[in-house]
C-alpha atoms as a PDB file:
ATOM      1  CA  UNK A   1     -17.303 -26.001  14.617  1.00  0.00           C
ATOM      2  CA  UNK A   2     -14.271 -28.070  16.171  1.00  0.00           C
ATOM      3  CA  UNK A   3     -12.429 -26.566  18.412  1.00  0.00           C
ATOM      4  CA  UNK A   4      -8.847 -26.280  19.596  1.00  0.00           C
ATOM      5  CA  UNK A   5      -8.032 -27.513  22.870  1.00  0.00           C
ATOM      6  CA  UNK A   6      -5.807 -25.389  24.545  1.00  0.00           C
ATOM      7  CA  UNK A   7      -3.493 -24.912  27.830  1.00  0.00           C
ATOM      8  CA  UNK A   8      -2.382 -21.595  28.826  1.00  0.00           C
ATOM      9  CA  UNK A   9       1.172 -21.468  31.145  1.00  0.00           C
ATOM     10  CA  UNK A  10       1.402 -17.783  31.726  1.00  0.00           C
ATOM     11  CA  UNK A  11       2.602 -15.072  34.135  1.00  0.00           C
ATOM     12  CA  UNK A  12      -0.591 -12.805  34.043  1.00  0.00           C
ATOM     13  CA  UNK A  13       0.886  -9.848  33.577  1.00  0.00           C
ATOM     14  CA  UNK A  14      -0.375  -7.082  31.631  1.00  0.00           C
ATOM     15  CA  UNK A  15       0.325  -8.390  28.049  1.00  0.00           C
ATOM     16  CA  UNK A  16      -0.928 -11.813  29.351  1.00  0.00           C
ATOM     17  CA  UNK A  17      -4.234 -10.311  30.327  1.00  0.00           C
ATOM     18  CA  UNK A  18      -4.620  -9.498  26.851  1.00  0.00           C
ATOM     19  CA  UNK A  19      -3.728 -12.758  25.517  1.00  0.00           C
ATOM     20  CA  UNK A  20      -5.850 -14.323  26.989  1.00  0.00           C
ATOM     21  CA  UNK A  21      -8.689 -12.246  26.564  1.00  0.00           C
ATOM     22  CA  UNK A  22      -7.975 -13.192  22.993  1.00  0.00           C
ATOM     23  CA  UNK A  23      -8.149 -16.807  23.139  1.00  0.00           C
ATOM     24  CA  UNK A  24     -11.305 -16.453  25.260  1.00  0.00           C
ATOM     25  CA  UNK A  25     -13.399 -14.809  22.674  1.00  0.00           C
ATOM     26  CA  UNK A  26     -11.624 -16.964  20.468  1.00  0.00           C
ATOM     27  CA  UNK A  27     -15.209 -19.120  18.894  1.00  0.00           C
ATOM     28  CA  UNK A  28     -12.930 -22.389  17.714  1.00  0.00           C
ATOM     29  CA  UNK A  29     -10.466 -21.969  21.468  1.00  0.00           C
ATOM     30  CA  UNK A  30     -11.307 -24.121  24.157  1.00  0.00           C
ATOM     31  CA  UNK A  31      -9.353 -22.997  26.978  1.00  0.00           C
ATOM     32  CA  UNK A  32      -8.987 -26.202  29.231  1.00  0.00           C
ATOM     33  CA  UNK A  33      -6.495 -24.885  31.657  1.00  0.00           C
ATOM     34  CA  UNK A  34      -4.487 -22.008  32.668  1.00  0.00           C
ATOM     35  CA  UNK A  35      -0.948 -23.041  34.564  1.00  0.00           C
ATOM     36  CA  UNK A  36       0.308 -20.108  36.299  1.00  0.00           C
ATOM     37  CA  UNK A  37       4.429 -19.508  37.246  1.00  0.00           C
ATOM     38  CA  UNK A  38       6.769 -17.343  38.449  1.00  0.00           C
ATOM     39  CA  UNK A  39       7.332 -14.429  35.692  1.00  0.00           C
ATOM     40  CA  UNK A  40       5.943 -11.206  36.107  1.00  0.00           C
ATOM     41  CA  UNK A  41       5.617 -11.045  39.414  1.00  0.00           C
ATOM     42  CA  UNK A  42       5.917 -13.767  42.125  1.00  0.00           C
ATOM     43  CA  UNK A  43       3.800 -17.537  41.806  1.00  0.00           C
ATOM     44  CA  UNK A  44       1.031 -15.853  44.396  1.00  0.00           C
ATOM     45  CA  UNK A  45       0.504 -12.774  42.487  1.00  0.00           C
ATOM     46  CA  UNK A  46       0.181 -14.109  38.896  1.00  0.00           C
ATOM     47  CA  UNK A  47      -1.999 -17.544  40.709  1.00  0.00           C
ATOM     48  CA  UNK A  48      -4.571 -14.971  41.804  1.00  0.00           C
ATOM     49  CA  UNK A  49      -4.283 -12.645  38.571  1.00  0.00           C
ATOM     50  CA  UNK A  50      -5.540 -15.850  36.456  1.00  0.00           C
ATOM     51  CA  UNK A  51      -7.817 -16.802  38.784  1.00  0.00           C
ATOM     52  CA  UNK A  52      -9.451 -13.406  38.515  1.00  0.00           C
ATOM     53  CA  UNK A  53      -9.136 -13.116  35.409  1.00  0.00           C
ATOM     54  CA  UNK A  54     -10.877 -16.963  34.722  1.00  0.00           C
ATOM     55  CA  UNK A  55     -13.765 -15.432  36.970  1.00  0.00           C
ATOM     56  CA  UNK A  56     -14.181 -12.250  35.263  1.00  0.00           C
ATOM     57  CA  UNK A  57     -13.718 -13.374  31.569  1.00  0.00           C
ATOM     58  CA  UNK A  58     -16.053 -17.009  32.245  1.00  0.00           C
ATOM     59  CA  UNK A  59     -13.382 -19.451  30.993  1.00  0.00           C
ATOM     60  CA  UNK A  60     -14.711 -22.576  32.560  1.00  0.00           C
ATOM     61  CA  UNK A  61     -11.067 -23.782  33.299  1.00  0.00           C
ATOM     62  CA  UNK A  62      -8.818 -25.806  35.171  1.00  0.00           C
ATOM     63  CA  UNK A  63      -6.162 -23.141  36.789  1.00  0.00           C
ATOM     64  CA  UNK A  64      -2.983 -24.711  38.760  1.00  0.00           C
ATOM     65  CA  UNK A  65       0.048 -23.328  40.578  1.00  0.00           C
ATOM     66  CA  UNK A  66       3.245 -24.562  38.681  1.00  0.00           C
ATOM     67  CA  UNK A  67       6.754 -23.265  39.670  1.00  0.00           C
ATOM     68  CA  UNK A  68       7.720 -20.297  42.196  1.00  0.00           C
ATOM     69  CA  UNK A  69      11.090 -20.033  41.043  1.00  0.00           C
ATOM     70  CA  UNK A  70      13.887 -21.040  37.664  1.00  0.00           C
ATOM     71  CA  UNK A  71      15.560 -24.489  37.459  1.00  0.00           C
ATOM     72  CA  UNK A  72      18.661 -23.261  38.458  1.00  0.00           C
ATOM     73  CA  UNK A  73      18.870 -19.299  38.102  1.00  0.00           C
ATOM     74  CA  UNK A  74      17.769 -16.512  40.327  1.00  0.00           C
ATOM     75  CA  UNK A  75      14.375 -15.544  40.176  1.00  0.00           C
ATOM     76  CA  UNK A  76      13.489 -12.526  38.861  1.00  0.00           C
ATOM     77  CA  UNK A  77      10.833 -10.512  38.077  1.00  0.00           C
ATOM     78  CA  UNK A  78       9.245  -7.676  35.620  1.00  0.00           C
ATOM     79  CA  UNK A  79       7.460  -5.502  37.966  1.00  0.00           C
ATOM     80  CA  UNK A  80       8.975  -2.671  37.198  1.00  0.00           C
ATOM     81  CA  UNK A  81       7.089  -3.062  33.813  1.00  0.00           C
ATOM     82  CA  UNK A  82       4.059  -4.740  34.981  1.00  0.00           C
ATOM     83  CA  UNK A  83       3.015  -2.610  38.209  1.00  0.00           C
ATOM     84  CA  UNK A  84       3.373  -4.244  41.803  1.00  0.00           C
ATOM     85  CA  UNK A  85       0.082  -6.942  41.012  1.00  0.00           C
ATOM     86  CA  UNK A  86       0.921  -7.413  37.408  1.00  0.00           C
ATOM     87  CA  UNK A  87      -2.168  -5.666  36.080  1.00  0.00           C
ATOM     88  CA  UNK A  88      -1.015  -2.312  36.001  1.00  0.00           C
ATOM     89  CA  UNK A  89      -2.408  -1.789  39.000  1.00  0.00           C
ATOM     90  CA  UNK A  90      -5.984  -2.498  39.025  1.00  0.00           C
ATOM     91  CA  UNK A  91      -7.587  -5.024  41.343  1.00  0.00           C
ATOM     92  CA  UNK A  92      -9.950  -7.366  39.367  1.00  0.00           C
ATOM     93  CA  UNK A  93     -12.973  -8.595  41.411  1.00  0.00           C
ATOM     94  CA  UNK A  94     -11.554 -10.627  44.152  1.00  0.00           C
ATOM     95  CA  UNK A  95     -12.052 -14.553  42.811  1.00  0.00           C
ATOM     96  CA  UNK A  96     -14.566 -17.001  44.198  1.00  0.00           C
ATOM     97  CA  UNK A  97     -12.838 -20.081  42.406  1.00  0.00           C
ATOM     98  CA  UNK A  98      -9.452 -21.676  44.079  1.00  0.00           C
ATOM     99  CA  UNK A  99      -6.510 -23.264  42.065  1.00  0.00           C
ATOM    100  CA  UNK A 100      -6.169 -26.972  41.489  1.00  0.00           C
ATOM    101  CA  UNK A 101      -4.931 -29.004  44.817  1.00  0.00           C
ATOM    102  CA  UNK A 102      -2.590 -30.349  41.612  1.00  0.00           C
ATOM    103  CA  UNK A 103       0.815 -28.892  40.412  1.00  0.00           C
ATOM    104  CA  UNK A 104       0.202 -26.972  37.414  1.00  0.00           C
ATOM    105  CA  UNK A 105       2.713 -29.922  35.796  1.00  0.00           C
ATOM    106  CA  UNK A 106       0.536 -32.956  36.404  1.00  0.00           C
ATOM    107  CA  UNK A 107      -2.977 -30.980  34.965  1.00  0.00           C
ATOM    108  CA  UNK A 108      -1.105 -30.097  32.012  1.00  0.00           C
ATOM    109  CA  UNK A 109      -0.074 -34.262  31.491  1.00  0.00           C
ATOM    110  CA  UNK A 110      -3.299 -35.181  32.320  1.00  0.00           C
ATOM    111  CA  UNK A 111      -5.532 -33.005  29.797  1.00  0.00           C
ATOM    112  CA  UNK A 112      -2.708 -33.416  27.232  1.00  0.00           C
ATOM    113  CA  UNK A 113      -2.926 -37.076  27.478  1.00  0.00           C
ATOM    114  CA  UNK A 114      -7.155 -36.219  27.876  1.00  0.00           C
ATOM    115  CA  UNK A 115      -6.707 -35.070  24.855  1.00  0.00           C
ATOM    116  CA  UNK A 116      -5.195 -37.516  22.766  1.00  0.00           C
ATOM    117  CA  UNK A 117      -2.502 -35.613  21.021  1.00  0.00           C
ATOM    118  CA  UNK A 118      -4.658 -33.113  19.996  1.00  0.00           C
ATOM    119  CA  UNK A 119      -3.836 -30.592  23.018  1.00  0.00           C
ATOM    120  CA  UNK A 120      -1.984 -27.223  22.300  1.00  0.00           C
ATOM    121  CA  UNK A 121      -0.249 -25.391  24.760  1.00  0.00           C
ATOM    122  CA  UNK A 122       0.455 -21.420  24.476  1.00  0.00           C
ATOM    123  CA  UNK A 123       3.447 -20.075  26.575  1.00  0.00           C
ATOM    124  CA  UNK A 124       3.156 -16.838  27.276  1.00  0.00           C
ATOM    125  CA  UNK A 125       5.919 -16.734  30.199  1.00  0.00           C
ATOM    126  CA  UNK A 126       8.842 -18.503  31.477  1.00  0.00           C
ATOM    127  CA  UNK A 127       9.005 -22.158  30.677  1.00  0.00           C
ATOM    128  CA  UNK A 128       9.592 -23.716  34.083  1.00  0.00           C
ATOM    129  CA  UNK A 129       6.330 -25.859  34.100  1.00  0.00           C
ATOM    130  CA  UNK A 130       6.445 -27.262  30.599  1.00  0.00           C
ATOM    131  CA  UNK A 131       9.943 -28.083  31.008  1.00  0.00           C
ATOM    132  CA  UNK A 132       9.118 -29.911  34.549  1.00  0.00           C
ATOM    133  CA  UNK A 133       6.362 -31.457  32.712  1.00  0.00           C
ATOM    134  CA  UNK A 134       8.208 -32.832  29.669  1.00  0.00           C
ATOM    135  CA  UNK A 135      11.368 -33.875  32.357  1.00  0.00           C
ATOM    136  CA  UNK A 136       9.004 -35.580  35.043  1.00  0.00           C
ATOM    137  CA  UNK A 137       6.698 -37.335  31.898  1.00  0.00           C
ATOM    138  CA  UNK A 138       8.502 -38.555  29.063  1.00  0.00           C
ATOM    139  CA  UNK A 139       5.771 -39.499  26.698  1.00  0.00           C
ATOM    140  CA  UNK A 140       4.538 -35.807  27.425  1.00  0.00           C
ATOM    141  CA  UNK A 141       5.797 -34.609  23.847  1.00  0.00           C
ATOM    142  CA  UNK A 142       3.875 -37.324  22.242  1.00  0.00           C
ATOM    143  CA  UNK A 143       0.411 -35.725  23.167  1.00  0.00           C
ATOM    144  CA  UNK A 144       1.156 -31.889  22.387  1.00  0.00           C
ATOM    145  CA  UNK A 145       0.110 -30.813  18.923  1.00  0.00           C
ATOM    146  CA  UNK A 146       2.055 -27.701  19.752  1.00  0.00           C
ATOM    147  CA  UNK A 147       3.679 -25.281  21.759  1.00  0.00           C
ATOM    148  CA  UNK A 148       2.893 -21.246  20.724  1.00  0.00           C
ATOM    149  CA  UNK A 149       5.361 -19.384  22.649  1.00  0.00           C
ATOM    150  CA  UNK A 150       5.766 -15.515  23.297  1.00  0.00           C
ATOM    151  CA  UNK A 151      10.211 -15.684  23.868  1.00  0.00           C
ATOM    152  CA  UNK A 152      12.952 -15.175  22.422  1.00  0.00           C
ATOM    153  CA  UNK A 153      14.891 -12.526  20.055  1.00  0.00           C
ATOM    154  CA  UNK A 154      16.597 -12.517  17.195  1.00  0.00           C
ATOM    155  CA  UNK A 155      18.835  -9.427  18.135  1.00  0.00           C
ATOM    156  CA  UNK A 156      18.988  -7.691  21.588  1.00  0.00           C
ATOM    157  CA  UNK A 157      17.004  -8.489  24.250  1.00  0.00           C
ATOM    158  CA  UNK A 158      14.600  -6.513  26.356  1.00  0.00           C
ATOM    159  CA  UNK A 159      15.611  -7.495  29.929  1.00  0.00           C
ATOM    160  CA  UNK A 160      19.850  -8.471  29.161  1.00  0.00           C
ATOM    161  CA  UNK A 161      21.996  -7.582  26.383  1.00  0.00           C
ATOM    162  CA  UNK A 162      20.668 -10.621  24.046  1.00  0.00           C
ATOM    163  CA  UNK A 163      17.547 -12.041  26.358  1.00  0.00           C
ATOM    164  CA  UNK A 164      14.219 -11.782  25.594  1.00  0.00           C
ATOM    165  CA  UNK A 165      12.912 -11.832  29.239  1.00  0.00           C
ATOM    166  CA  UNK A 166      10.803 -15.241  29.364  1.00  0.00           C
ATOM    167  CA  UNK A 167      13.670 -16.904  28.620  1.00  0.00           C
ATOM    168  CA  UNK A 168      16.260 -15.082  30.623  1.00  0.00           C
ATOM    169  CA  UNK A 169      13.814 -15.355  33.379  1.00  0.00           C
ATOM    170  CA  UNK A 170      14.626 -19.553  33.078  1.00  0.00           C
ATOM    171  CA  UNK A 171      17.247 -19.983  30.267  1.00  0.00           C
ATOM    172  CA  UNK A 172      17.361 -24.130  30.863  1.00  0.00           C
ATOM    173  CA  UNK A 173      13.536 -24.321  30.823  1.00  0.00           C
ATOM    174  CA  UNK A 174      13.638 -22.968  27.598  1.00  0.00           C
ATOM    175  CA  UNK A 175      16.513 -25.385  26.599  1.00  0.00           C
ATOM    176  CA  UNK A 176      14.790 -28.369  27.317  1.00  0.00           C
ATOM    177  CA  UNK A 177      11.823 -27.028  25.710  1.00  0.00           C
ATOM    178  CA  UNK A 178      13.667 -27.048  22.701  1.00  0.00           C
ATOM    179  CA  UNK A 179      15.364 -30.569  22.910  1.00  0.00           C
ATOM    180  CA  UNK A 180      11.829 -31.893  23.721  1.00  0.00           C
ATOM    181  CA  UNK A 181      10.667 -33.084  19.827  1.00  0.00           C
ATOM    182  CA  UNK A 182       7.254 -30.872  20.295  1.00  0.00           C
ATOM    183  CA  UNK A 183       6.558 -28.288  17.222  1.00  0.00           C
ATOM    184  CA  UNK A 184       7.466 -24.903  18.352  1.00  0.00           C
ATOM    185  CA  UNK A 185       5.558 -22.055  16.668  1.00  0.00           C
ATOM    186  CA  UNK A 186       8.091 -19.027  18.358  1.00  0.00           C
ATOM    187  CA  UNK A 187       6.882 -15.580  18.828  1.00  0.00           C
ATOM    188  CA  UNK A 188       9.913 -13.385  19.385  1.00  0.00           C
ATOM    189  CA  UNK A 189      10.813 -10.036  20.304  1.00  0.00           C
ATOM    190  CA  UNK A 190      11.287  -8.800  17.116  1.00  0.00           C
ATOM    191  CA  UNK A 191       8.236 -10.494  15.803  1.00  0.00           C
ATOM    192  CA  UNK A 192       6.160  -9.101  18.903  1.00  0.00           C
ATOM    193  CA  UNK A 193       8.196  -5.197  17.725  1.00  0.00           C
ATOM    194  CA  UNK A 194       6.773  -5.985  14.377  1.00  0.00           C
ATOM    195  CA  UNK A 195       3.287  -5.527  15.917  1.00  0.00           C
ATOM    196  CA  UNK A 196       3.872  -2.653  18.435  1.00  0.00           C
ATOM    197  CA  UNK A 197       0.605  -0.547  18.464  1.00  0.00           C
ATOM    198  CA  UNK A 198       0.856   3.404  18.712  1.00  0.00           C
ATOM    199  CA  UNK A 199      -0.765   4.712  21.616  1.00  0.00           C
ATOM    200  CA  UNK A 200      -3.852   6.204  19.710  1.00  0.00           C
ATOM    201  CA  UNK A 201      -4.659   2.569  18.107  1.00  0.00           C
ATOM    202  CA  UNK A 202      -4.181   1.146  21.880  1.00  0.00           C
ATOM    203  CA  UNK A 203      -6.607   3.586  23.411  1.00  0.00           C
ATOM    204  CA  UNK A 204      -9.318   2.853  20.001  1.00  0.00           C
ATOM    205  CA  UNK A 205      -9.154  -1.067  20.531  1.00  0.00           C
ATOM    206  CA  UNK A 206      -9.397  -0.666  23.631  1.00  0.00           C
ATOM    207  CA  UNK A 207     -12.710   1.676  23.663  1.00  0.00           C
ATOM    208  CA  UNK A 208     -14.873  -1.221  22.125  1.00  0.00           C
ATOM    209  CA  UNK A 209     -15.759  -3.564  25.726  1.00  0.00           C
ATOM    210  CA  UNK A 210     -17.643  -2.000  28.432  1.00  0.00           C
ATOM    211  CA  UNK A 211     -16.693  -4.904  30.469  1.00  0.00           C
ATOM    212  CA  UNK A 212     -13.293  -4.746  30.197  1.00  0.00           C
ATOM    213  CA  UNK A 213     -12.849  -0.902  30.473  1.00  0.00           C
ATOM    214  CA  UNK A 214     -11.740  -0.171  33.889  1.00  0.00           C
ATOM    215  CA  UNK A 215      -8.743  -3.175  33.588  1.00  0.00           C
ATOM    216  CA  UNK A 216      -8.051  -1.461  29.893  1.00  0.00           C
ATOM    217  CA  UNK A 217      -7.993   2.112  31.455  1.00  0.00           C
ATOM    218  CA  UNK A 218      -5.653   1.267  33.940  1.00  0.00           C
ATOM    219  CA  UNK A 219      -3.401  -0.520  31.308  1.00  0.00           C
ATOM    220  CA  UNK A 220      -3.764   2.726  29.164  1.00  0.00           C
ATOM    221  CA  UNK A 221      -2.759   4.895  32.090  1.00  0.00           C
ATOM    222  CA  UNK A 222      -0.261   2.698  32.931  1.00  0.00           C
ATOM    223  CA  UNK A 223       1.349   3.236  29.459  1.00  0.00           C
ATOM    224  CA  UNK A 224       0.740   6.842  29.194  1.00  0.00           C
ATOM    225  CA  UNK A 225       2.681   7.307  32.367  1.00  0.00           C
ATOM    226  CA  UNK A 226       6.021   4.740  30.953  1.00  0.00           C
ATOM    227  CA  UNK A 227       5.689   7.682  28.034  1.00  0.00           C
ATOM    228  CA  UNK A 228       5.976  10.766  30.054  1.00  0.00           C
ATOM    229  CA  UNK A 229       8.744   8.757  31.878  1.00  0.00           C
ATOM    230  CA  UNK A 230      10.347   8.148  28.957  1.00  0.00           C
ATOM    231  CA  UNK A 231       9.932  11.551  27.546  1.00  0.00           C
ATOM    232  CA  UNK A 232      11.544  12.820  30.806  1.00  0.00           C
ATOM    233  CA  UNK A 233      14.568  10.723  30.382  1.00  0.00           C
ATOM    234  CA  UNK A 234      15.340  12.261  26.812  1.00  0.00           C
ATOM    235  CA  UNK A 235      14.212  15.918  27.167  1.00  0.00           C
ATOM    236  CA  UNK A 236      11.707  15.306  24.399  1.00  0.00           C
ATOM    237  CA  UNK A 237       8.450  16.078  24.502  1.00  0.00           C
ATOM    238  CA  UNK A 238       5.644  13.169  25.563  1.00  0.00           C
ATOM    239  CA  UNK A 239       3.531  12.412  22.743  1.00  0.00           C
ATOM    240  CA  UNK A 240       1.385   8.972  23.868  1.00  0.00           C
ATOM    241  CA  UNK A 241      -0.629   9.019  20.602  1.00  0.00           C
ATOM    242  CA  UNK A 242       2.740   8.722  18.446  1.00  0.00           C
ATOM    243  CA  UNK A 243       4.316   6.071  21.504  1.00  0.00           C
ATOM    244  CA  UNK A 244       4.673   2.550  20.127  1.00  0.00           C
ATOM    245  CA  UNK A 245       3.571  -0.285  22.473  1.00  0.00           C
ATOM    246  CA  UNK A 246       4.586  -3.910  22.337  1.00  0.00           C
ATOM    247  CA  UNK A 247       1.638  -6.113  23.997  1.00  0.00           C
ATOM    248  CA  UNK A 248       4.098  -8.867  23.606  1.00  0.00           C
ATOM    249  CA  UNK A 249       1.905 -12.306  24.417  1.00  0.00           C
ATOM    250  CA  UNK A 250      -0.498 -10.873  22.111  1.00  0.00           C
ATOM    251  CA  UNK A 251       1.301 -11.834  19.684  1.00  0.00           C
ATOM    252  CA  UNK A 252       1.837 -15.344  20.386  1.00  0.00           C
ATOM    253  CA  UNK A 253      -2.113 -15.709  20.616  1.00  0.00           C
ATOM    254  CA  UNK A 254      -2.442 -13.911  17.361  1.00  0.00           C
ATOM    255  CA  UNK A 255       0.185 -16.360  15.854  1.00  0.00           C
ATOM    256  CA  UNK A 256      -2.027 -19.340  16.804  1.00  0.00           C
ATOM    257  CA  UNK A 257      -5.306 -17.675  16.157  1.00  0.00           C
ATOM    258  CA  UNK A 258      -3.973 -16.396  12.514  1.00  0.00           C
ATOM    259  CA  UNK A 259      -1.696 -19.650  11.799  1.00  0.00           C
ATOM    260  CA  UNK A 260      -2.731 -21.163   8.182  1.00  0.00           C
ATOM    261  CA  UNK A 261      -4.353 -17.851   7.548  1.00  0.00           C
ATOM    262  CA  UNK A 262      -1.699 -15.090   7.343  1.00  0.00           C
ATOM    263  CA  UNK A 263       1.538 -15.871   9.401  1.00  0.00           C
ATOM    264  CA  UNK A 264       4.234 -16.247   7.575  1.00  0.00           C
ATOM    265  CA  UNK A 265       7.595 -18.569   9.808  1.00  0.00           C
ATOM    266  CA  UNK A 266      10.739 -19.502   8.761  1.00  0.00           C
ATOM    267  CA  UNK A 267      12.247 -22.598  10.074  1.00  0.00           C
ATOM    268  CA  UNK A 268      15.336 -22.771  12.450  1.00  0.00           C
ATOM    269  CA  UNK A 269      17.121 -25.292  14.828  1.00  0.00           C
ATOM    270  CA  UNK A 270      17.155 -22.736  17.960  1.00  0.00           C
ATOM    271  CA  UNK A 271      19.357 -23.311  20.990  1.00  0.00           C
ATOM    272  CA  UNK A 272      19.077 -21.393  24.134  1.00  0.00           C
ATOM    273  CA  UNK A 273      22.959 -20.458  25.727  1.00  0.00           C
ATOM    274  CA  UNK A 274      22.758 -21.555  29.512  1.00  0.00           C
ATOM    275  CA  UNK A 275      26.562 -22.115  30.031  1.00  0.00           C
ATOM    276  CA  UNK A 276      27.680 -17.607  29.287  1.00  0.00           C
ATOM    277  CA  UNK A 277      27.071 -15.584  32.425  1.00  0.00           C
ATOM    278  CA  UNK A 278      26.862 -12.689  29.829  1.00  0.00           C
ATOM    279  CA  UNK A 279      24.878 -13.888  27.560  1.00  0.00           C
ATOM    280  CA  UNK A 280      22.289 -16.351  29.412  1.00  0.00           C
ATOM    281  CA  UNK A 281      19.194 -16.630  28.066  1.00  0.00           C
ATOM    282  CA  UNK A 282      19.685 -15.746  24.130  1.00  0.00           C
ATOM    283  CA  UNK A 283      18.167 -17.695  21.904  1.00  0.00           C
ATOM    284  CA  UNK A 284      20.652 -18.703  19.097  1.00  0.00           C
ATOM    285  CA  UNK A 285      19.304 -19.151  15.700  1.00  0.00           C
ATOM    286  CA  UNK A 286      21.489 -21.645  13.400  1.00  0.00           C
ATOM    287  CA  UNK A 287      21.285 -19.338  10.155  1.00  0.00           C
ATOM    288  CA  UNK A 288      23.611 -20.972   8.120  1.00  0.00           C
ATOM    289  CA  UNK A 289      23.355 -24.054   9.263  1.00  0.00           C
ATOM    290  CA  UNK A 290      26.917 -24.257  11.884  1.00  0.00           C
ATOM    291  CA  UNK A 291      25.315 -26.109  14.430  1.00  0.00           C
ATOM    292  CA  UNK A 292      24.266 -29.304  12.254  1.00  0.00           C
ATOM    293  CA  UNK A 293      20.827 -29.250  13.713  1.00  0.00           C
ATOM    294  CA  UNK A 294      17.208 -30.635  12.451  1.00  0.00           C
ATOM    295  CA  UNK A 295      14.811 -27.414  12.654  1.00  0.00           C
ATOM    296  CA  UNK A 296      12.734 -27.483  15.864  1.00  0.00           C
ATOM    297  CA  UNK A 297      11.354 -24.205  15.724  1.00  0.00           C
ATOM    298  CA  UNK A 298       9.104 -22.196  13.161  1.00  0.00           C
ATOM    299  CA  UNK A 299      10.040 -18.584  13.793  1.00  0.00           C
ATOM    300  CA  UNK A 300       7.160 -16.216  12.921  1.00  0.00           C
ATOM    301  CA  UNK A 301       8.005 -13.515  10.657  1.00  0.00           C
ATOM    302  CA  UNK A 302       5.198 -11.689   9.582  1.00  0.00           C
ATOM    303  CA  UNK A 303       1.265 -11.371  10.098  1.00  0.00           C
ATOM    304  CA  UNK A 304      -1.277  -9.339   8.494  1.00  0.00           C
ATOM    305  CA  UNK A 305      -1.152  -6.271  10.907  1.00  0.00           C
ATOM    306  CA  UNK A 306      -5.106  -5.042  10.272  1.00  0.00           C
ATOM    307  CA  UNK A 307      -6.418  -9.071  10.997  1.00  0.00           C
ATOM    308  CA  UNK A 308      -3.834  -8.499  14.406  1.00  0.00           C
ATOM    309  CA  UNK A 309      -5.376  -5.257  15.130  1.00  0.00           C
ATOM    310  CA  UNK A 310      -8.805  -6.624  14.903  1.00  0.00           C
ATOM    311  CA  UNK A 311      -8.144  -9.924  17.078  1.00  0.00           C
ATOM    312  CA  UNK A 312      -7.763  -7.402  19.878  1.00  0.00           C
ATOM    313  CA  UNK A 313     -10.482  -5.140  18.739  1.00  0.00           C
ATOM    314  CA  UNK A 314     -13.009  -8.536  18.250  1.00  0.00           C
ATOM    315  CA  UNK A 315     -11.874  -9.704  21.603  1.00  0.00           C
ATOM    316  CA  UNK A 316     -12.227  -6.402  23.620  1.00  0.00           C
ATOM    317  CA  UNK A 317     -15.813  -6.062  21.994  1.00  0.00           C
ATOM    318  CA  UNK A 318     -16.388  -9.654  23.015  1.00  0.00           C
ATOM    319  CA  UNK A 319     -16.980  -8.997  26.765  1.00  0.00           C
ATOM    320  CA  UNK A 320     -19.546  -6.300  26.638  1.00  0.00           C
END
């Protein structure tokens, strides 16, 4: 069976754990590199995250350090979400490989050009290195097949008003992302909503990898703790089995693992707003067609939930 070539740029991160324990299991992925950057937590924490989780997980990789901070905004984290180390918590097994002596921008142009247009590249955090990438190599574009990306939102965002929080976390990355001529296969917020998981389904996928139970405890606990937080805030009671989770980047490896299958996309020209202080970071979608733009983005709408559901189950069960 061919296989797809694939570079990882993530933020590892809880969600991103996930993801990319589903493109490891993945029988036609070939994960050829993991770039980390600045998202979740800092550059340090989310380097060592994907080297642990390379080691743990046996993805014969390439994993590089990319960009500590935005373009031009403040950096900013999600470890209020994420716990202090990105994983919740839990401490993988400390790793014996080391990152790349390269910048994470330079091993993505040289396997992309490796691989001779046939490379894909999933986002799954902010888009500081494959911006720097496309700026610092022009003919970059010309060997991605395409870019799967976990960012954006249709409506309101999770971490501003309108911002979906990859993007917010580097609004012009994101813009020249979108100027850059690559396909764009965009996993948003709503789409990633679409596929929240109730805390009973999260705790059965999740019972399936022997492996992988201690991380997925923690991430459980983790949850089950955000509930009883939440429950607190509105005087209800906390039920965890009936509490919907979003494993956001899940969703963007779902939408490449289940593309030509069952993912439905509509197709958009997509802009990212850089210049409003109050609304940096939203992703505008040209619905009726204002903006006089060609369509650079296919927007996923809609997957089959039960083949979702059982990418994470298949994976999970993968690392026994």
């Amino acid at each position: 069976m061919s296989k797809i070539p694939v570079m990882i740029d993530a933020d590892p991160g809880i969600d991103d754990a996930i993801a990319i324990i589903m493109l490891a299991a993945a029988e036609n992925v070939d994960i050829k590199a993991i770039t980390t950057t600045h998202g979740n937590v800092g550059l340090e924490g989310t380097t060592k995250n994907a080297l642990a989780l390379k080691d743990f997980l046996g993805i014969d990789c390439i994993v590089a350090k990319g960009a500590d901070r935005p373009m031009i905004v403040p950096l900013k984290n999600a470890s209020e979400i994420h716990g202090a180390n990105g994983l919740a918590g839990y401490e993988l097994p400390a790793p014996a490989s080391v990152p790349s002596e390269e910048k994470a921008w330079d091993v993505m142009y040289t396997l992309a050009k490796e691989a001779q247009g046939e490379m894909t590249l999933v986002v799954l955090g902010p888009m500081t290195n494959t911006a720097i990438a496309i700026l610092k190599y022009p003919d970059f574009k010309n060997y991605i097949k395409r870019i799967y990306m976990m960012g954006g939102s249709r409506g309101h965002g999770n971490h501003s008003q309108n911002a979906e929080f990859n993007i917010w976390g580097d609004p012009h990355a994101c813009q020249v992302v979108l100027k850059s001529g690559i396909p764009i296969t965009m996993a948003d917020l709503d789409f990633t909503f679409s596929n929240a998981i109730t805390g009973a389904e999260m705790k059965e996928l999740y019972s399936y990898g022997k492996k992988l139970k201690p991380m997925l405890d923690a991430f459980v606990a983790h949850d089950t703790k955000r509930c009883m937080r939440q429950a607190e805030a509105t005087g209800t009671v906390a039920d965890f089995d009936s509490y919907k989770i979003v494993i956001c980047d899940s969703s963007a490896s779902a939408a490449l693992l289940l593309d030509g299958d069952c993912l439905e996309t509509e197709d958009y020209y997509v802009v990212c707003e850089t210049q409003s202080s109050e609304n940096e970071g939203q992703t505008v979608f040209d619905y009726k067609g204002h903006l006089k733009g060609e369509a650079n983005v296919q927007l996923c709408m809609k997957i089959d939930r039960e083949k979702y559901l059982g990418l994470i189950r298949d994976a999970v069960a993968h690392f026994e």
